[in-house]
Protein backbone atom coordinates (compact mmCIF):
# COMPACT_ATOMS: atom_id res chain seq x y z
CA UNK A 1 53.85 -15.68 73.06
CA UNK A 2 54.81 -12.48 75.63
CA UNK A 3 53.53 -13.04 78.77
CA UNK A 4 53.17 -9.69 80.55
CA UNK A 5 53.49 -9.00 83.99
CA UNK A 6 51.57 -5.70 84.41
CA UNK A 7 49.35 -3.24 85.59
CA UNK A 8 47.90 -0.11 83.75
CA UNK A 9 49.98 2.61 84.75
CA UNK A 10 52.11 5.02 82.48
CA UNK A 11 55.04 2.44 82.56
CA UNK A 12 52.77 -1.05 81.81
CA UNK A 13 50.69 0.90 78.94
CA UNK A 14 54.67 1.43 76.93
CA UNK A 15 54.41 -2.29 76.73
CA UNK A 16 50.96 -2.80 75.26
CA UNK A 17 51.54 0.07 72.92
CA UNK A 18 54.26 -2.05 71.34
CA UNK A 19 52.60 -5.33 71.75
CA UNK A 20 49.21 -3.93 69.65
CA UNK A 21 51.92 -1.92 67.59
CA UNK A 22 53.57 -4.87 66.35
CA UNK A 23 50.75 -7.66 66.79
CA UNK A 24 52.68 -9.65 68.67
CA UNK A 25 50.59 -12.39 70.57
CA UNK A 26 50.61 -11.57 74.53
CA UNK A 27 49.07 -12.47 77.58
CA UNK A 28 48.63 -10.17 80.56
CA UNK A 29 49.40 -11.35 84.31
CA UNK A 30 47.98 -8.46 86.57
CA UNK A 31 50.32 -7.44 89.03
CA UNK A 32 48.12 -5.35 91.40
CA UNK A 33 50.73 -3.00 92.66
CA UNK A 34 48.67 -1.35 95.29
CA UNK A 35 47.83 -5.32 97.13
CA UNK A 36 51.34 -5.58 96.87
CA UNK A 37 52.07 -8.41 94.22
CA UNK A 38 55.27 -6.80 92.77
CA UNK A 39 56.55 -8.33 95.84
CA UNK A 40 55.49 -12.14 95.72
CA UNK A 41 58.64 -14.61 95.28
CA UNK A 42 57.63 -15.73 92.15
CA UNK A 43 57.67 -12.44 90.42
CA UNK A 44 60.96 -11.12 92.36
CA UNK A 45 62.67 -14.24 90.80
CA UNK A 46 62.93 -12.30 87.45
CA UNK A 47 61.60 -8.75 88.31
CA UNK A 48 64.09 -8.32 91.03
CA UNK A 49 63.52 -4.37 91.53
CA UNK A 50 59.82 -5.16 92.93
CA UNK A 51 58.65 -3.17 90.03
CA UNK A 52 56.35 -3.95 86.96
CA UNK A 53 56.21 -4.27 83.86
CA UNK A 54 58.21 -7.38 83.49
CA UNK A 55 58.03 -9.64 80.57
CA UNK A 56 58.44 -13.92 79.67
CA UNK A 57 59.30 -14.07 75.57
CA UNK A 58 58.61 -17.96 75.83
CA UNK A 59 60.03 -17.94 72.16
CA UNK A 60 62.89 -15.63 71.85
CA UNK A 61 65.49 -15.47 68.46
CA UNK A 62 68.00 -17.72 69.99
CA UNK A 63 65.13 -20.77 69.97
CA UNK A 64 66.14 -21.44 73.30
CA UNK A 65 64.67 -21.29 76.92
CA UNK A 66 62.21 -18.48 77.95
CA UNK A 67 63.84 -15.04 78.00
CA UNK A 68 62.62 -12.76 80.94
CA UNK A 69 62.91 -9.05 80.95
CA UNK A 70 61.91 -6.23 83.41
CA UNK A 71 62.13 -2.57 83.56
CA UNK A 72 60.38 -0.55 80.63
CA UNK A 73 62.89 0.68 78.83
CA UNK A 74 65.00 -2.43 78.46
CA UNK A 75 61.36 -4.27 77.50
CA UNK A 76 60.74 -1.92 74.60
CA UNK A 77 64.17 -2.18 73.56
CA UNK A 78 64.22 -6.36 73.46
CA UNK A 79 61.03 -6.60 71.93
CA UNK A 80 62.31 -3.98 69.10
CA UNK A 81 64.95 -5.64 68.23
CA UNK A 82 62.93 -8.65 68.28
CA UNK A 83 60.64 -8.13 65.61
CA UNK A 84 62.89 -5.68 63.97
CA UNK A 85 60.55 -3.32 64.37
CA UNK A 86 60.02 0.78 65.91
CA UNK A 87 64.04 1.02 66.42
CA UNK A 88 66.40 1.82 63.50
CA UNK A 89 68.98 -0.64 62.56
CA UNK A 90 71.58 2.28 61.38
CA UNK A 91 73.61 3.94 63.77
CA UNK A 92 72.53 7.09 63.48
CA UNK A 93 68.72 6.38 63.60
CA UNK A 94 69.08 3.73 66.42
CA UNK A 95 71.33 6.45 68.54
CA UNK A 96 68.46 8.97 68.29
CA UNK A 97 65.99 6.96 69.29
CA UNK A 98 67.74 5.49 72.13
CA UNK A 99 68.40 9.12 73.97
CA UNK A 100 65.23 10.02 73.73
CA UNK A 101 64.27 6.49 75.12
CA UNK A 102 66.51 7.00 77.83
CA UNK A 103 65.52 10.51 78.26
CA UNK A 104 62.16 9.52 79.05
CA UNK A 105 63.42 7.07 81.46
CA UNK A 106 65.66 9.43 83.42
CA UNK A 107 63.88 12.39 83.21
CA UNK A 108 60.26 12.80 82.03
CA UNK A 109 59.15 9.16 83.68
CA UNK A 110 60.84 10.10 87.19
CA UNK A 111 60.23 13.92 87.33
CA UNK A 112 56.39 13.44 86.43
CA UNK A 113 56.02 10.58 88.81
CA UNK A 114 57.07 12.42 91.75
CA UNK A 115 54.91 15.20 90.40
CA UNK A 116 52.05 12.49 90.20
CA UNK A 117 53.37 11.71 94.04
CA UNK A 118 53.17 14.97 95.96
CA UNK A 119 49.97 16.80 93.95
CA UNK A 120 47.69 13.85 94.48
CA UNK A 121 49.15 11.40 96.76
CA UNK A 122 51.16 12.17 99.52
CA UNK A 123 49.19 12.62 102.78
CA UNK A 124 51.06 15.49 103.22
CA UNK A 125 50.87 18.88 100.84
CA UNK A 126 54.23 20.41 100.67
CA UNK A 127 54.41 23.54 98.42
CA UNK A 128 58.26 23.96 98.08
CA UNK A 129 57.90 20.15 96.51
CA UNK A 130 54.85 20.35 94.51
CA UNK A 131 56.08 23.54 92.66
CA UNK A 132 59.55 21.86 92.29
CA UNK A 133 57.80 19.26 90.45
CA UNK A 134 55.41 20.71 88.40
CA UNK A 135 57.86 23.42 87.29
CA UNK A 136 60.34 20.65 86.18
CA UNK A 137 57.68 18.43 84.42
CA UNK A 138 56.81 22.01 82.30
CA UNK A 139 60.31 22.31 81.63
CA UNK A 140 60.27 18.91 80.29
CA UNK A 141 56.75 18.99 78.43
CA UNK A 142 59.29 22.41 76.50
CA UNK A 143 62.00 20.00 75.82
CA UNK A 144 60.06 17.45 73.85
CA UNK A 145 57.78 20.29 72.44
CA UNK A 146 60.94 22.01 70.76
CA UNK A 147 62.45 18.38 69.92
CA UNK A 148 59.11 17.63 67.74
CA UNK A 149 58.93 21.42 65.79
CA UNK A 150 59.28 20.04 62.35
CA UNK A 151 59.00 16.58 63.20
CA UNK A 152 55.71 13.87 63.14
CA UNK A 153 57.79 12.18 65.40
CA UNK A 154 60.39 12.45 68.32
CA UNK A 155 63.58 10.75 66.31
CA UNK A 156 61.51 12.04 63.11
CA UNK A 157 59.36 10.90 60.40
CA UNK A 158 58.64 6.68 61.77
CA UNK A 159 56.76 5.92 64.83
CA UNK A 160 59.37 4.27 67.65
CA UNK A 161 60.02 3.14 71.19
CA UNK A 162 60.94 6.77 71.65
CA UNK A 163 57.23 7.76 71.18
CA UNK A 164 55.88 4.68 73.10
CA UNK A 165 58.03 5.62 75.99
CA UNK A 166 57.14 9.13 76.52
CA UNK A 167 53.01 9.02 74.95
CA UNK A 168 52.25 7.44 78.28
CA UNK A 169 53.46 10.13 80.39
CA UNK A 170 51.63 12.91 78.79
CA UNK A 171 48.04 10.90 79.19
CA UNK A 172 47.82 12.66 82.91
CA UNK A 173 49.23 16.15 81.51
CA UNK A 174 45.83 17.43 83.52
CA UNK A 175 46.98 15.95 87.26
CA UNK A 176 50.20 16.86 86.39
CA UNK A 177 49.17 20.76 85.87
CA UNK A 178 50.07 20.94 82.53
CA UNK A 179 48.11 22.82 79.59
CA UNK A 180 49.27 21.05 76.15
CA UNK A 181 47.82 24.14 74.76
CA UNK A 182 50.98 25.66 75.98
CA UNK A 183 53.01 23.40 73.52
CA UNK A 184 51.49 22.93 70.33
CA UNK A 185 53.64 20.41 68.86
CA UNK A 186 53.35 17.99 71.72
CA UNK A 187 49.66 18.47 71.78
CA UNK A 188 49.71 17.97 67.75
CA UNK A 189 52.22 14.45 68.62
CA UNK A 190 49.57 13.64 71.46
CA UNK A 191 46.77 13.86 69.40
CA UNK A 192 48.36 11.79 66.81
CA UNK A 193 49.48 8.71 68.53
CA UNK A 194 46.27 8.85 70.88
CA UNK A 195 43.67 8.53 67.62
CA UNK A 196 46.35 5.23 66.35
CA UNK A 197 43.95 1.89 66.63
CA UNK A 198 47.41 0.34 68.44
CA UNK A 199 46.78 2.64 71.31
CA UNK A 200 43.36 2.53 72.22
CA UNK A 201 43.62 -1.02 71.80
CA UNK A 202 46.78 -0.91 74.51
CA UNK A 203 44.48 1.32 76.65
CA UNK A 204 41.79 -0.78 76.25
CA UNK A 205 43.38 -4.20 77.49
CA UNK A 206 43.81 -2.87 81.25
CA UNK A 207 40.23 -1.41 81.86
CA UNK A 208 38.61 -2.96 84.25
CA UNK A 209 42.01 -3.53 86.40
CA UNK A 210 42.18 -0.03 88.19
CA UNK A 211 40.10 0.25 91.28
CA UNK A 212 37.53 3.65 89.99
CA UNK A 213 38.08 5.30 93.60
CA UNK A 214 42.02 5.54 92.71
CA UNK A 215 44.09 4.09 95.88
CA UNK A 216 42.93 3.37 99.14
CA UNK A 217 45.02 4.25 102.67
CA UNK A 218 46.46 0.71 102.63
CA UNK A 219 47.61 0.68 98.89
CA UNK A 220 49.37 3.58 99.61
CA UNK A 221 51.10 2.40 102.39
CA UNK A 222 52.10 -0.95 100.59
CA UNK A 223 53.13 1.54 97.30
CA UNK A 224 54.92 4.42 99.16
CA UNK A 225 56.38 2.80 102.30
CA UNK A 226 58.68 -0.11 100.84
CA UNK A 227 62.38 0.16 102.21
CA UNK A 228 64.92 -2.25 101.65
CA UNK A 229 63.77 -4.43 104.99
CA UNK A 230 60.10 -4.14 104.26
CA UNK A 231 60.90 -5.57 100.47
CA UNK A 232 63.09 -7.87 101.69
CA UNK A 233 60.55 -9.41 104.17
CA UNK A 234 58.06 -9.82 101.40
């Protein structure tokens, strides 16, 4: 059993993907991010960077106590190597899919969220910022669109963490100001993975969780004003 700490945002829905992916048994925890849960004592004590998703494997390889992960990335990696599944075991193949894991996680993750940030959210609209961030987000969406010319899939022909990592991020290619007609082999890679029964089961398992009016004044404030003293004092 993986129980999942999580809420259904771009970086919870990686983890369901996998979980449906490899029917692995789970059970979700909601962290509500916007009333401010990622910052309750009993979730710090193994998500300690106040973020979701985190994860409990309460029967990991070793057969011994509960395993607890957090930060994307490092989940989809654990659980792969888990169940020996979505990550190569040869070098090569595992290398692969491990940039493009992490260049999801250091580029296309961060660079879209901030686009996410100042387009819709921030109670202030600054130009210089929104174009900086839309404009790097496009040059991103051109990265992966050239990596997948020739390919079904990022690393190449088998569905991986790769894929799981990044599929999220292109869901809100609209807020973000992108046109995936622009990039035919993403859209072709979208279109794929979004028609897999894995994935609209992953989708499906946090409807209902998402207030329909999107975040109020006070979520944002608990989401967007955390410093170091304000998380500390949670």
């Amino acid at each position: 059993m993986i129980d999942l700490y999580y809420w259904p945002t771009p970086n919870g829905h990686k983890i369901t993907l996998f979980l449906e992916e490899a029917g692995l048994e789970y059970k979700i925890h909601p962290v509500n991010i916007g009333a401010g849960d990622q910052f309750k004592p009993e979730f710090l004590a193994f998500s300690p960077n106040n973020r979701m998703p985190a994860i409990i494997d309460q029967n990991p390889a070793d057969g011994g106590d509960p395993i607890t992960v957090f930060e994307s990335g490092a989940i989809l990696q654990y659980l792969a190597e888990k169940t020996g599944k979505f990550l190569p075991t040869d070098v090569r193949g595992k290398k692969t899919v491990m940039e493009w894991l992490f260049w999801q996680m250091g580029g296309l993750g961060p660079m879209a969220g901030q686009n996410h940030h100042f387009s819709g959210y921030a109670p202030e609209k600054i130009p210089y910022a929104i174009t900086r961030y839309v404009n790097e987000t496009n040059r991103l969406y051109g990265v992966l669109n050239k990596r997948l010319e020739g390919r079904t899939f990022i690393a190449g022909d088998d569905y991986s963490i790769a894929d799981m990592a990044c599929y999220p991020w292109i869901v809100s290619h609209e807020k973000q100001q992108q046109d995936l007609n622009d990039f035919p082999n993403l859209k072709r890679w979208f279109e794929n993975i979004k028609s897999r029964p894995a994935t609209i089961a992953a989708y499906k398992a946090g409807e209902g969780l998402r207030k329909e009016d999107g975040l109020s004044e006070e979520d944002k404030k608990v989401l967007f004003g955390q410093t170091a003293k304000t998380a500390k004092n949670n």
